[in-house]
ModelCIF file with pLDDT and N, C-alpha, C, O atoms, coordinates in Angstrom:
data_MODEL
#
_entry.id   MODEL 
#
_entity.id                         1 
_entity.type                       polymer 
_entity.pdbx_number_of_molecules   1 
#
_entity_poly.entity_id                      1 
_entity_poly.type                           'polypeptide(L)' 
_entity_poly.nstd_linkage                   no 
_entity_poly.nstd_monomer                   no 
_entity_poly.pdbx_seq_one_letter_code       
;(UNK)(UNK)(UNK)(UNK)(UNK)(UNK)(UNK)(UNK)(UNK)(UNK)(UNK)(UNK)(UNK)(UNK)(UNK)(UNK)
(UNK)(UNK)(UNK)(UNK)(UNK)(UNK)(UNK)(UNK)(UNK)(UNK)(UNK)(UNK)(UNK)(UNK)(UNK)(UNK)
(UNK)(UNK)(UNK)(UNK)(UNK)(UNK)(UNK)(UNK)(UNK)(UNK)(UNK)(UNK)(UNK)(UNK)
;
_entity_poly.pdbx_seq_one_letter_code_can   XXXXXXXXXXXXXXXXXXXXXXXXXXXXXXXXXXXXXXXXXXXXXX 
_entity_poly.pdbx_strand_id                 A 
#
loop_
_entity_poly_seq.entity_id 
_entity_poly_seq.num 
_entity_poly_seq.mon_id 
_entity_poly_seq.hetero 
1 1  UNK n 
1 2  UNK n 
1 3  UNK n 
1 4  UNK n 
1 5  UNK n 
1 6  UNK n 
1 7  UNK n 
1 8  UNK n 
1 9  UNK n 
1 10 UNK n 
1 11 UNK n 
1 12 UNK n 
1 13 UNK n 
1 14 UNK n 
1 15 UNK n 
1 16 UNK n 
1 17 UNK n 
1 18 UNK n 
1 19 UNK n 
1 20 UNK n 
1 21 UNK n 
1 22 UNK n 
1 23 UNK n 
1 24 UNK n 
1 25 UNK n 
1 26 UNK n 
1 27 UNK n 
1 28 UNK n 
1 29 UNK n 
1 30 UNK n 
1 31 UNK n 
1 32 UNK n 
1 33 UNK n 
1 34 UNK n 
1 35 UNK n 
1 36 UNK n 
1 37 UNK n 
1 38 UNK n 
1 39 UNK n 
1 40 UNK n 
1 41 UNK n 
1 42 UNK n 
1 43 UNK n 
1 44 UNK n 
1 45 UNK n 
1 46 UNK n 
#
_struct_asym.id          A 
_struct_asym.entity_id   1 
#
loop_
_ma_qa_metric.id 
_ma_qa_metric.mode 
_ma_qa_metric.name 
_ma_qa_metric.software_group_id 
_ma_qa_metric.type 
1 global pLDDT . pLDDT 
2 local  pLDDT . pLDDT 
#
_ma_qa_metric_global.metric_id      1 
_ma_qa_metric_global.metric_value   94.46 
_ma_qa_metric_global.model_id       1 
_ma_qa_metric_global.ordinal_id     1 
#
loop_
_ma_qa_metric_local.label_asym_id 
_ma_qa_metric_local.label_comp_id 
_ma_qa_metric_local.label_seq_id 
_ma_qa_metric_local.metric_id 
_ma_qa_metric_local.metric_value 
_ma_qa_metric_local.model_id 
_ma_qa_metric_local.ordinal_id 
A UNK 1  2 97.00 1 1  
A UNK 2  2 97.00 1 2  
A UNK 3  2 96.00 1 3  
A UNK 4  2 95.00 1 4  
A UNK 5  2 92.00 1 5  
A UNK 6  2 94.00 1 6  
A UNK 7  2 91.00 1 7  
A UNK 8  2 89.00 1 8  
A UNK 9  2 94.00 1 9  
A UNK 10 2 95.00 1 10 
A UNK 11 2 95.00 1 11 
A UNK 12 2 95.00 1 12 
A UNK 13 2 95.00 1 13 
A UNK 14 2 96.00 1 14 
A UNK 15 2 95.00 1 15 
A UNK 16 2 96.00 1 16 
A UNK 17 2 97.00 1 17 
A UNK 18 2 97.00 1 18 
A UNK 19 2 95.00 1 19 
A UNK 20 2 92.00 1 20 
A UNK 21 2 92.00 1 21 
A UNK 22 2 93.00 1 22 
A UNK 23 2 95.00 1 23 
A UNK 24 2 96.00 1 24 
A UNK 25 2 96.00 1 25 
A UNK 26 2 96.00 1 26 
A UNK 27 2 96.00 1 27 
A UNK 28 2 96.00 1 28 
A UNK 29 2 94.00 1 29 
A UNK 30 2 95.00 1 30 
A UNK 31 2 94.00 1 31 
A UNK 32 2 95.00 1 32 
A UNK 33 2 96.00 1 33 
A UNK 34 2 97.00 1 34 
A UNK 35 2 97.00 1 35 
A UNK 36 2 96.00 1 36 
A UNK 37 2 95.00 1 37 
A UNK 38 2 92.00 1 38 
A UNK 39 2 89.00 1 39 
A UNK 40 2 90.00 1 40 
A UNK 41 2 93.00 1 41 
A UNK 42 2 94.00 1 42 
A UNK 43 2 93.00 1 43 
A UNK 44 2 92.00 1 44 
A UNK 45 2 94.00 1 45 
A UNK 46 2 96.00 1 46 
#
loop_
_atom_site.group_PDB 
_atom_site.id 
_atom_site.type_symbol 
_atom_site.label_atom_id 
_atom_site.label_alt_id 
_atom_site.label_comp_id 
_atom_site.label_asym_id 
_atom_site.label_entity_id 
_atom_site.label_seq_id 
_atom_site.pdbx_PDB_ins_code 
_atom_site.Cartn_x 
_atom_site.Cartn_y 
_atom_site.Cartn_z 
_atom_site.occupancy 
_atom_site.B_iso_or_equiv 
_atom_site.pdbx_formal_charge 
_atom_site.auth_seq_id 
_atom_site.auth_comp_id 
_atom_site.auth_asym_id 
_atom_site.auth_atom_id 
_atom_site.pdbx_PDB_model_num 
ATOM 1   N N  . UNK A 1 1  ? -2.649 -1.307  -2.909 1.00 97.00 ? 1  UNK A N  1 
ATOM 2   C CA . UNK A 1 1  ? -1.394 -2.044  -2.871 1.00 97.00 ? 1  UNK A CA 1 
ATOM 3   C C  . UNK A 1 1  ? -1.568 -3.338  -3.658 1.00 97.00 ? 1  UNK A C  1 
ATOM 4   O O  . UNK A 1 1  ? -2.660 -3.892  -3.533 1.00 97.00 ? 1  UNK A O  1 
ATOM 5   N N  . UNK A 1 2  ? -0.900 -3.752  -4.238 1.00 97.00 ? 2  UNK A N  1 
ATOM 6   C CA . UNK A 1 2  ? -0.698 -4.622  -5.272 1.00 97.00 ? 2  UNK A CA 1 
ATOM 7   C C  . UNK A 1 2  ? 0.804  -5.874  -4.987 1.00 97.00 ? 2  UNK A C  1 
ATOM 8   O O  . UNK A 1 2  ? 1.901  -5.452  -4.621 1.00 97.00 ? 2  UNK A O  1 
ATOM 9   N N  . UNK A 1 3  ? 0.573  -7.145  -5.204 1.00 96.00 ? 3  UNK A N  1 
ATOM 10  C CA . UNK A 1 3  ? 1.507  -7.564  -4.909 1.00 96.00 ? 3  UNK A CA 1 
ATOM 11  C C  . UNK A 1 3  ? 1.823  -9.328  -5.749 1.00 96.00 ? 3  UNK A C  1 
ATOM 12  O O  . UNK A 1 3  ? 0.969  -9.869  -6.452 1.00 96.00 ? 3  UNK A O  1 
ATOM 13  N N  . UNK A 1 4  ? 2.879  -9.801  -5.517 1.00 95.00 ? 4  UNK A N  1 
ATOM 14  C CA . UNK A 1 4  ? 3.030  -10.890 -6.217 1.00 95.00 ? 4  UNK A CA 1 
ATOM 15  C C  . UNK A 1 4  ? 1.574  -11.654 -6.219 1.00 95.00 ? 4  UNK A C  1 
ATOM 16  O O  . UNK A 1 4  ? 0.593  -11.232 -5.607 1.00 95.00 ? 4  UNK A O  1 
ATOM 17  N N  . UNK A 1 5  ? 1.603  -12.962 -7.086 1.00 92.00 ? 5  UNK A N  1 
ATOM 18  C CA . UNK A 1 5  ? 0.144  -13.271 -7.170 1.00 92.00 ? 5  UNK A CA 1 
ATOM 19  C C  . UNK A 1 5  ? -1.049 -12.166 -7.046 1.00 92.00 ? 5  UNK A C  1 
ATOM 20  O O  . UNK A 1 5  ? -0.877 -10.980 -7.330 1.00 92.00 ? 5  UNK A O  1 
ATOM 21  N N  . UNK A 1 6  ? -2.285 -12.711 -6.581 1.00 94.00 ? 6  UNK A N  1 
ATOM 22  C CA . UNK A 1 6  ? -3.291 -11.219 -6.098 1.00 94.00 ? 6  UNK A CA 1 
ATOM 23  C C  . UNK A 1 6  ? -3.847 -11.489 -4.669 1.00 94.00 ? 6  UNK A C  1 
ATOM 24  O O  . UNK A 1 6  ? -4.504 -10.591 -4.143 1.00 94.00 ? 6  UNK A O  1 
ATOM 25  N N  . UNK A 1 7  ? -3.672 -12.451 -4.116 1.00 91.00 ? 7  UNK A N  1 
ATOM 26  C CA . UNK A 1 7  ? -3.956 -12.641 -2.657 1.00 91.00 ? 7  UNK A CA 1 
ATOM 27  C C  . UNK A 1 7  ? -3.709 -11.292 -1.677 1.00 91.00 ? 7  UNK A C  1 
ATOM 28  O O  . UNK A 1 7  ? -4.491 -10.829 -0.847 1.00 91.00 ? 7  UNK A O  1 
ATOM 29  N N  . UNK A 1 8  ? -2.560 -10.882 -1.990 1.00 89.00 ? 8  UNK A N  1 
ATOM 30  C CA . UNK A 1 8  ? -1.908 -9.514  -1.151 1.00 89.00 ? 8  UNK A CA 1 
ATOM 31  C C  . UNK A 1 8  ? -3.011 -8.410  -1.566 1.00 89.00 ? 8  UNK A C  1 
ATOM 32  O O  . UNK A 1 8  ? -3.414 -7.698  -0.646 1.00 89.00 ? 8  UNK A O  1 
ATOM 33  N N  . UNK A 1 9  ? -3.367 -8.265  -2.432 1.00 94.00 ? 9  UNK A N  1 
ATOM 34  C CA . UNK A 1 9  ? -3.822 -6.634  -3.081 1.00 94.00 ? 9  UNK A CA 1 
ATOM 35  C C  . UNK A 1 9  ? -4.738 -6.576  -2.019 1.00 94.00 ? 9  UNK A C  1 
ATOM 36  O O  . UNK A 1 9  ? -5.098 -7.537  -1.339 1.00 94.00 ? 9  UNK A O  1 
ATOM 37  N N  . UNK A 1 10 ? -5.093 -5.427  -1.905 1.00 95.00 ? 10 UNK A N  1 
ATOM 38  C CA . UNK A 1 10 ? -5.861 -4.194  -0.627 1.00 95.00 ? 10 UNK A CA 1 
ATOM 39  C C  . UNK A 1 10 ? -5.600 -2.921  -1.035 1.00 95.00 ? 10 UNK A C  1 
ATOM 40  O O  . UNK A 1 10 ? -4.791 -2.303  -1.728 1.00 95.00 ? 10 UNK A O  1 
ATOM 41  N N  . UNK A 1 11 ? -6.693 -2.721  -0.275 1.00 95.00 ? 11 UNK A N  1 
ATOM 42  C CA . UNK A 1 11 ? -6.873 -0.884  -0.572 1.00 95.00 ? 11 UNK A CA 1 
ATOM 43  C C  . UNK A 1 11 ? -6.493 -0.334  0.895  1.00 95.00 ? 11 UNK A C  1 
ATOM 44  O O  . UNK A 1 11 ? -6.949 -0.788  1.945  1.00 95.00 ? 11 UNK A O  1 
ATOM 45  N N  . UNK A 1 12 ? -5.676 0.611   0.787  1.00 95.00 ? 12 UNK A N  1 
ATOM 46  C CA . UNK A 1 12 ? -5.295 1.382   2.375  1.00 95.00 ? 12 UNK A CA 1 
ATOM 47  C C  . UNK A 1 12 ? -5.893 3.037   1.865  1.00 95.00 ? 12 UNK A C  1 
ATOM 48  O O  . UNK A 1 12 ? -5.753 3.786   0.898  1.00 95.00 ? 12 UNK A O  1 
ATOM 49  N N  . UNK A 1 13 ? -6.582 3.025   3.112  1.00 95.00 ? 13 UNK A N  1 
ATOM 50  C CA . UNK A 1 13 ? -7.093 4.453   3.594  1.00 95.00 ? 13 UNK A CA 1 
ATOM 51  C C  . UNK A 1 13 ? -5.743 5.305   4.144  1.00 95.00 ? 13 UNK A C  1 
ATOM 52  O O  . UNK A 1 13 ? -5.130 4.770   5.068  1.00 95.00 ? 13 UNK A O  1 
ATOM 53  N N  . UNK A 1 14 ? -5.336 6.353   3.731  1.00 96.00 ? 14 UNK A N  1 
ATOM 54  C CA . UNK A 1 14 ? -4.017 7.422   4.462  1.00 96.00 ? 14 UNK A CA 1 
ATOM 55  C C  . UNK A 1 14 ? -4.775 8.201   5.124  1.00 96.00 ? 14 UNK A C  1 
ATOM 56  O O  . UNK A 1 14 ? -5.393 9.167   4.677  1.00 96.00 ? 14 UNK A O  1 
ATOM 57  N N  . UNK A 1 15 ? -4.749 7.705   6.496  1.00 95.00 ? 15 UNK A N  1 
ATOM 58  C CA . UNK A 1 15 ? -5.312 8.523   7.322  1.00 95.00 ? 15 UNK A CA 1 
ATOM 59  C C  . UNK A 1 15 ? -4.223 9.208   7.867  1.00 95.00 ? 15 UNK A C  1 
ATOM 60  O O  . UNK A 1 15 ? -4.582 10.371  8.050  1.00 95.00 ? 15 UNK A O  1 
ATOM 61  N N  . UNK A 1 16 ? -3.091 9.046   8.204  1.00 96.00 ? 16 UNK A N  1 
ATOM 62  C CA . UNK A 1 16 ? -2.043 9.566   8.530  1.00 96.00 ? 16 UNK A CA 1 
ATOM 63  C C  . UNK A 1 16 ? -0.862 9.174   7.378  1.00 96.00 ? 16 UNK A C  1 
ATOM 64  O O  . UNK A 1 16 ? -0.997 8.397   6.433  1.00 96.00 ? 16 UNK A O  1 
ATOM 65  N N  . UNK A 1 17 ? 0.356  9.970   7.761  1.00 97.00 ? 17 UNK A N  1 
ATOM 66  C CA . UNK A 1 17 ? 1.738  9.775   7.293  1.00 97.00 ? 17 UNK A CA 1 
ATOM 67  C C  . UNK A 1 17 ? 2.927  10.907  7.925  1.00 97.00 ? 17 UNK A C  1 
ATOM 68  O O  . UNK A 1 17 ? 2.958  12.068  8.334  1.00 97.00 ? 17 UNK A O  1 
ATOM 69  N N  . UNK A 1 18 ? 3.643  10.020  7.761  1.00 97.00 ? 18 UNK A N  1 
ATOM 70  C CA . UNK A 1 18 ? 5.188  10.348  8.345  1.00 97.00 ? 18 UNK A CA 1 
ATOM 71  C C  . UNK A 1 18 ? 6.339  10.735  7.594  1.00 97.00 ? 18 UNK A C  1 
ATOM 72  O O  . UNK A 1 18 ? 6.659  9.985   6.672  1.00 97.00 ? 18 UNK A O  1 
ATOM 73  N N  . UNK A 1 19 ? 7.050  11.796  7.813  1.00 95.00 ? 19 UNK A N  1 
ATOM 74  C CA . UNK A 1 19 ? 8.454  11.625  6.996  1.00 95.00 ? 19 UNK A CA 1 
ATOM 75  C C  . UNK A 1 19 ? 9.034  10.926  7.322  1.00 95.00 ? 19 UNK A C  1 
ATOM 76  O O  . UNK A 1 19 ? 8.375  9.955   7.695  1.00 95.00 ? 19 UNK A O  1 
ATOM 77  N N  . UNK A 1 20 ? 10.990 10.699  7.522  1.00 92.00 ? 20 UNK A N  1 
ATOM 78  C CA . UNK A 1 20 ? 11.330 9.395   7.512  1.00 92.00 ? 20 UNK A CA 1 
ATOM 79  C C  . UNK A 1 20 ? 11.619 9.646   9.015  1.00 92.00 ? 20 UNK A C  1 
ATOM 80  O O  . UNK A 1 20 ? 11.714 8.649   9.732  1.00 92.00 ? 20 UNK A O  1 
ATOM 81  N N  . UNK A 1 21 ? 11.748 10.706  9.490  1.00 92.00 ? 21 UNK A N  1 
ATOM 82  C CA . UNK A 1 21 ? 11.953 10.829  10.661 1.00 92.00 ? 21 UNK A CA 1 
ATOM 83  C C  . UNK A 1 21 ? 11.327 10.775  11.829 1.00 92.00 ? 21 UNK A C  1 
ATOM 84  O O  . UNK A 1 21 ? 11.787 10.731  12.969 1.00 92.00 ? 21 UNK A O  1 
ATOM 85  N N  . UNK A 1 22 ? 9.851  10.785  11.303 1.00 93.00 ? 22 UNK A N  1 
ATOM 86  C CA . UNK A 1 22 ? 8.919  10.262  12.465 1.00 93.00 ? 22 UNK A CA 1 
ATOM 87  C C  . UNK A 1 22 ? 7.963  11.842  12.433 1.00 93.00 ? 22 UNK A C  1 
ATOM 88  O O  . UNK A 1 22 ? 7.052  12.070  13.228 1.00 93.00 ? 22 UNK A O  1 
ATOM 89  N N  . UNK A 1 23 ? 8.416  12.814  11.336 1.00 95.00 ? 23 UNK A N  1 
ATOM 90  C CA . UNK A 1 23 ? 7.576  14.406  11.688 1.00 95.00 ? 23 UNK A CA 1 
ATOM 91  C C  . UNK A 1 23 ? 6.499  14.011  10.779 1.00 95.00 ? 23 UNK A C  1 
ATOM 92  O O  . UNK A 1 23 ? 6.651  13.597  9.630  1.00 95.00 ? 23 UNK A O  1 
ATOM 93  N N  . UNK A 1 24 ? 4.970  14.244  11.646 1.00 96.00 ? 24 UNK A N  1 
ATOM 94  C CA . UNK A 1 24 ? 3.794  14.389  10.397 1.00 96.00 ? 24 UNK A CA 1 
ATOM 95  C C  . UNK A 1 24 ? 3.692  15.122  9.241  1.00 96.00 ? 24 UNK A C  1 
ATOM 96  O O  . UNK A 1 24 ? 4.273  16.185  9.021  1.00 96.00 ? 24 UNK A O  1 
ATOM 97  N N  . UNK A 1 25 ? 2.792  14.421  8.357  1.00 96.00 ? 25 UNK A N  1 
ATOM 98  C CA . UNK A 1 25 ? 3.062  14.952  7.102  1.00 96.00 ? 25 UNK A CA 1 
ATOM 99  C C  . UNK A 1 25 ? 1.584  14.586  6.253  1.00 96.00 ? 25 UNK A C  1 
ATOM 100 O O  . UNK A 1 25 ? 0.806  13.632  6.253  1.00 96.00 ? 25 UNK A O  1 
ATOM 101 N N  . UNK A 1 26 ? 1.662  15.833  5.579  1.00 96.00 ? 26 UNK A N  1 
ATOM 102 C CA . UNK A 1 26 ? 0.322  16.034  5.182  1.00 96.00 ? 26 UNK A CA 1 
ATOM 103 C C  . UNK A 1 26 ? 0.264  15.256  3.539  1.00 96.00 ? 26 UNK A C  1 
ATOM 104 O O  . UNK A 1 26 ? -0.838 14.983  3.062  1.00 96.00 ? 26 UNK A O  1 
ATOM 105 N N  . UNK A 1 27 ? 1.581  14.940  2.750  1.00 96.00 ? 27 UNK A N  1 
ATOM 106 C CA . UNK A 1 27 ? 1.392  14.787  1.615  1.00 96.00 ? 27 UNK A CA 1 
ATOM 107 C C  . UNK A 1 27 ? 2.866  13.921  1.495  1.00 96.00 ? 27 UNK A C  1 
ATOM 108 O O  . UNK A 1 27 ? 3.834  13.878  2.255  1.00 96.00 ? 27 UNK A O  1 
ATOM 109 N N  . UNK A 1 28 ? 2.560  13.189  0.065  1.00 96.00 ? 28 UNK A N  1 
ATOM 110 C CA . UNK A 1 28 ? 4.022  12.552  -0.325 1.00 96.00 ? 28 UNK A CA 1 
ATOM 111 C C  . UNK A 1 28 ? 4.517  13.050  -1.226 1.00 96.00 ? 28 UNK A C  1 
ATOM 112 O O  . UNK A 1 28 ? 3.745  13.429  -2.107 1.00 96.00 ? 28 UNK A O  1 
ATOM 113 N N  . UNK A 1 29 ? 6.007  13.282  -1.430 1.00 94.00 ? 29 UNK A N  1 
ATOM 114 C CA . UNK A 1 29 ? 6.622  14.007  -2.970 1.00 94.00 ? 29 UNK A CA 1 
ATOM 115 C C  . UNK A 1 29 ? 6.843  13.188  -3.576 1.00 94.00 ? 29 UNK A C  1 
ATOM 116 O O  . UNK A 1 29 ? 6.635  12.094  -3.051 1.00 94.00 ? 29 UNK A O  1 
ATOM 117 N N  . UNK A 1 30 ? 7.447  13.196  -5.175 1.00 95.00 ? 30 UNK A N  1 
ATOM 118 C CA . UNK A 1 30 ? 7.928  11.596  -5.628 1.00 95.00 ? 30 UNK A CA 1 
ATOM 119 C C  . UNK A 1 30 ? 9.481  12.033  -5.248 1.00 95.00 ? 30 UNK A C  1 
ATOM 120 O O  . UNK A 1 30 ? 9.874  13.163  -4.960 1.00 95.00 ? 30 UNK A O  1 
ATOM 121 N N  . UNK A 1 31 ? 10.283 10.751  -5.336 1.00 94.00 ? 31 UNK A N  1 
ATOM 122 C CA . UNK A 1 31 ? 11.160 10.756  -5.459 1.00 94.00 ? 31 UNK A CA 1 
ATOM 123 C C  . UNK A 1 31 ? 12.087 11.438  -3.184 1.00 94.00 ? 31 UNK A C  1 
ATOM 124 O O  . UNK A 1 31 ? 13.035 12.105  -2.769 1.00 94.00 ? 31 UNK A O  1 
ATOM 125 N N  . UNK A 1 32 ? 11.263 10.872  -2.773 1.00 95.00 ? 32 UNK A N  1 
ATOM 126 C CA . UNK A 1 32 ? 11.090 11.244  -0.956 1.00 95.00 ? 32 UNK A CA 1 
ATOM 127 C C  . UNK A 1 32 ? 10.666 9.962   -0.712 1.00 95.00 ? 32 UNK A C  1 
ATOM 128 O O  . UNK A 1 32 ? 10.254 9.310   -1.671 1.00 95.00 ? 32 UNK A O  1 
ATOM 129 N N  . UNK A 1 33 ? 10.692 9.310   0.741  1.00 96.00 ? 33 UNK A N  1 
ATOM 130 C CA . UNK A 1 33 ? 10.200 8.627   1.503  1.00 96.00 ? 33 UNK A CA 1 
ATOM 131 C C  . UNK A 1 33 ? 9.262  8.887   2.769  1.00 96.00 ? 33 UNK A C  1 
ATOM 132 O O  . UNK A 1 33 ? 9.563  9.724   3.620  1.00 96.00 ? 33 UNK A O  1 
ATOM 133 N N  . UNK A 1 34 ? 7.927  7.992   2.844  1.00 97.00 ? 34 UNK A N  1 
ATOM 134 C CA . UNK A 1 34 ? 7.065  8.634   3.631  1.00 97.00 ? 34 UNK A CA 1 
ATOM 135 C C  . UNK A 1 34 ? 7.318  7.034   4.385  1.00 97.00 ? 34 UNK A C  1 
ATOM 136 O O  . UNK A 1 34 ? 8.120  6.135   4.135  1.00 97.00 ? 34 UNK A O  1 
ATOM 137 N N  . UNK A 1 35 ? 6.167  7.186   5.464  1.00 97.00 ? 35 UNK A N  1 
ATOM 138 C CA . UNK A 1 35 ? 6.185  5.788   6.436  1.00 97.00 ? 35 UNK A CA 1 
ATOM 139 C C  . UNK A 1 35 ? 4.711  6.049   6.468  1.00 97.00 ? 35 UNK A C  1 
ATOM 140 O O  . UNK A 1 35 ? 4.326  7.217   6.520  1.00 97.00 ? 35 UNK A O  1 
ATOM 141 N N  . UNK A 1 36 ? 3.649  4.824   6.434  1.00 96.00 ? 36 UNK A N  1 
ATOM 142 C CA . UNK A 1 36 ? 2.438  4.975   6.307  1.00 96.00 ? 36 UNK A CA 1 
ATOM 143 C C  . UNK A 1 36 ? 2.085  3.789   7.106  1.00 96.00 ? 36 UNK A C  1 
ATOM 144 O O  . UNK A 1 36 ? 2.612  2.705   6.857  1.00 96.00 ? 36 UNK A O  1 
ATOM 145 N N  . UNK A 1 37 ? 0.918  3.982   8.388  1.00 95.00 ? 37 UNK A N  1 
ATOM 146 C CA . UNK A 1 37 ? 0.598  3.063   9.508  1.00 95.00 ? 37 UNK A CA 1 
ATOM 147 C C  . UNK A 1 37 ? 0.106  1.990   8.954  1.00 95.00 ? 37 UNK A C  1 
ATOM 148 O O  . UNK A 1 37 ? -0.593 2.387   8.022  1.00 95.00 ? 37 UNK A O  1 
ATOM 149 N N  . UNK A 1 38 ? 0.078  0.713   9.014  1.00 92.00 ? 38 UNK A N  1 
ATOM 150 C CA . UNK A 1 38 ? -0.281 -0.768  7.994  1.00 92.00 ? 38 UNK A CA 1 
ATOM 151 C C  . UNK A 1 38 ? -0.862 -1.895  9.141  1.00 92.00 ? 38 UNK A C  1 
ATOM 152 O O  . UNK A 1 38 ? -0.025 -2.120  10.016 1.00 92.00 ? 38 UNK A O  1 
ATOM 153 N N  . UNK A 1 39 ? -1.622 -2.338  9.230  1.00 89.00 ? 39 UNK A N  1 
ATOM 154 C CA . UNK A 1 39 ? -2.218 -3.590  9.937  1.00 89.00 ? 39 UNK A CA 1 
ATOM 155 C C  . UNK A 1 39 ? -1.178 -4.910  10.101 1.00 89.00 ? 39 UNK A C  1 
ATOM 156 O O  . UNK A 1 39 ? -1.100 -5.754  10.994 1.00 89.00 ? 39 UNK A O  1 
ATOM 157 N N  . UNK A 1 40 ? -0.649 -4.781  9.239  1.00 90.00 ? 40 UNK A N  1 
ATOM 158 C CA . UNK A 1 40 ? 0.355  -6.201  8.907  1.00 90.00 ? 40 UNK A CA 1 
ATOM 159 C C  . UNK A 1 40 ? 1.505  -5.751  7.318  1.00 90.00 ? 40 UNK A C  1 
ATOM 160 O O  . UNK A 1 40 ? 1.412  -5.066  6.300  1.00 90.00 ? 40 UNK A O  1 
ATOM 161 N N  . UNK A 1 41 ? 2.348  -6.506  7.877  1.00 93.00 ? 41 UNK A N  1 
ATOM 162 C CA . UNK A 1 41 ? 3.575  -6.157  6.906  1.00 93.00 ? 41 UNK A CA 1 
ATOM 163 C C  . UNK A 1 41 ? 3.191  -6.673  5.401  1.00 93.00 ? 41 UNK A C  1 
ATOM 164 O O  . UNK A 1 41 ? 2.696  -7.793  5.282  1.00 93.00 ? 41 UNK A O  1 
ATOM 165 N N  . UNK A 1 42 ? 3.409  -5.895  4.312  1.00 94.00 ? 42 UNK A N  1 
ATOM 166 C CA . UNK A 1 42 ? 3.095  -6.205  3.152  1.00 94.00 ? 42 UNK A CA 1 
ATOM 167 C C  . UNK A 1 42 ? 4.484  -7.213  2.665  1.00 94.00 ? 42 UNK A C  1 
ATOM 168 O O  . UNK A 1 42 ? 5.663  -7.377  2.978  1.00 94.00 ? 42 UNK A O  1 
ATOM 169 N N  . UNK A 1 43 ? 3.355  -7.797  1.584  1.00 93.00 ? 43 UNK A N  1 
ATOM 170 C CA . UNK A 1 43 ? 4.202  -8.848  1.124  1.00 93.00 ? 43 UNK A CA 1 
ATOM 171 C C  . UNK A 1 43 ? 5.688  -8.152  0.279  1.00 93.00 ? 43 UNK A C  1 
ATOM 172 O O  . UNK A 1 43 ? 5.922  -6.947  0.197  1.00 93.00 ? 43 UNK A O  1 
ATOM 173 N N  . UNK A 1 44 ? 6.313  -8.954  -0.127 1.00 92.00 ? 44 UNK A N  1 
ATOM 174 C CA . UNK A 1 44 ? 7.816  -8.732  -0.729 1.00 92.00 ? 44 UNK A CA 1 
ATOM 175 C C  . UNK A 1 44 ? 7.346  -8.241  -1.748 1.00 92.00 ? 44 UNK A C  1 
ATOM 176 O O  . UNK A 1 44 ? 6.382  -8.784  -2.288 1.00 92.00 ? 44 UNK A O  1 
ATOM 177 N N  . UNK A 1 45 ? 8.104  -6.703  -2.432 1.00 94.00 ? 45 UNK A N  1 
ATOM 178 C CA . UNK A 1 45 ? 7.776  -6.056  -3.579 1.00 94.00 ? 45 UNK A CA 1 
ATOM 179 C C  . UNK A 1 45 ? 6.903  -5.755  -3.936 1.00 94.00 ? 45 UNK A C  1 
ATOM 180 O O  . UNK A 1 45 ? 6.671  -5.639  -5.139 1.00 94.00 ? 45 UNK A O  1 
ATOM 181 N N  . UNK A 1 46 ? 5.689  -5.398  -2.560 1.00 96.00 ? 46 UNK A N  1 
ATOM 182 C CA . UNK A 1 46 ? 4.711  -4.534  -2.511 1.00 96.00 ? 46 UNK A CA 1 
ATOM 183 C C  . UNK A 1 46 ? 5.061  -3.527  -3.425 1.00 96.00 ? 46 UNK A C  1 
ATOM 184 O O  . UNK A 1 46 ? 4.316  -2.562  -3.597 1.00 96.00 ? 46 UNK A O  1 
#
């Protein structure tokens, strides 16, 4: 993840993911929305 300035950038492990509805999910498509578990909210325009 990458973000304004470079203070934000981090690397996230996908140990899990979600569709938008809350059903597990093994993979992301483009152009779909996934939800992915995060420690703390990423900065603006992550």
């Amino acid at each position: 993840m990458i973000a304004p300035g470079f203070d934000g950038d981090r690397f996230i492990d996908v140990d899990r993911m979600f569709e938008e509805d809350g059903t597990p999910a093994e993979s992301a498509r483009p152009n779909t929305k996934v939800l992915i578990p995060c420690d703390k909210k990423p900065p603006q325009g992550a």
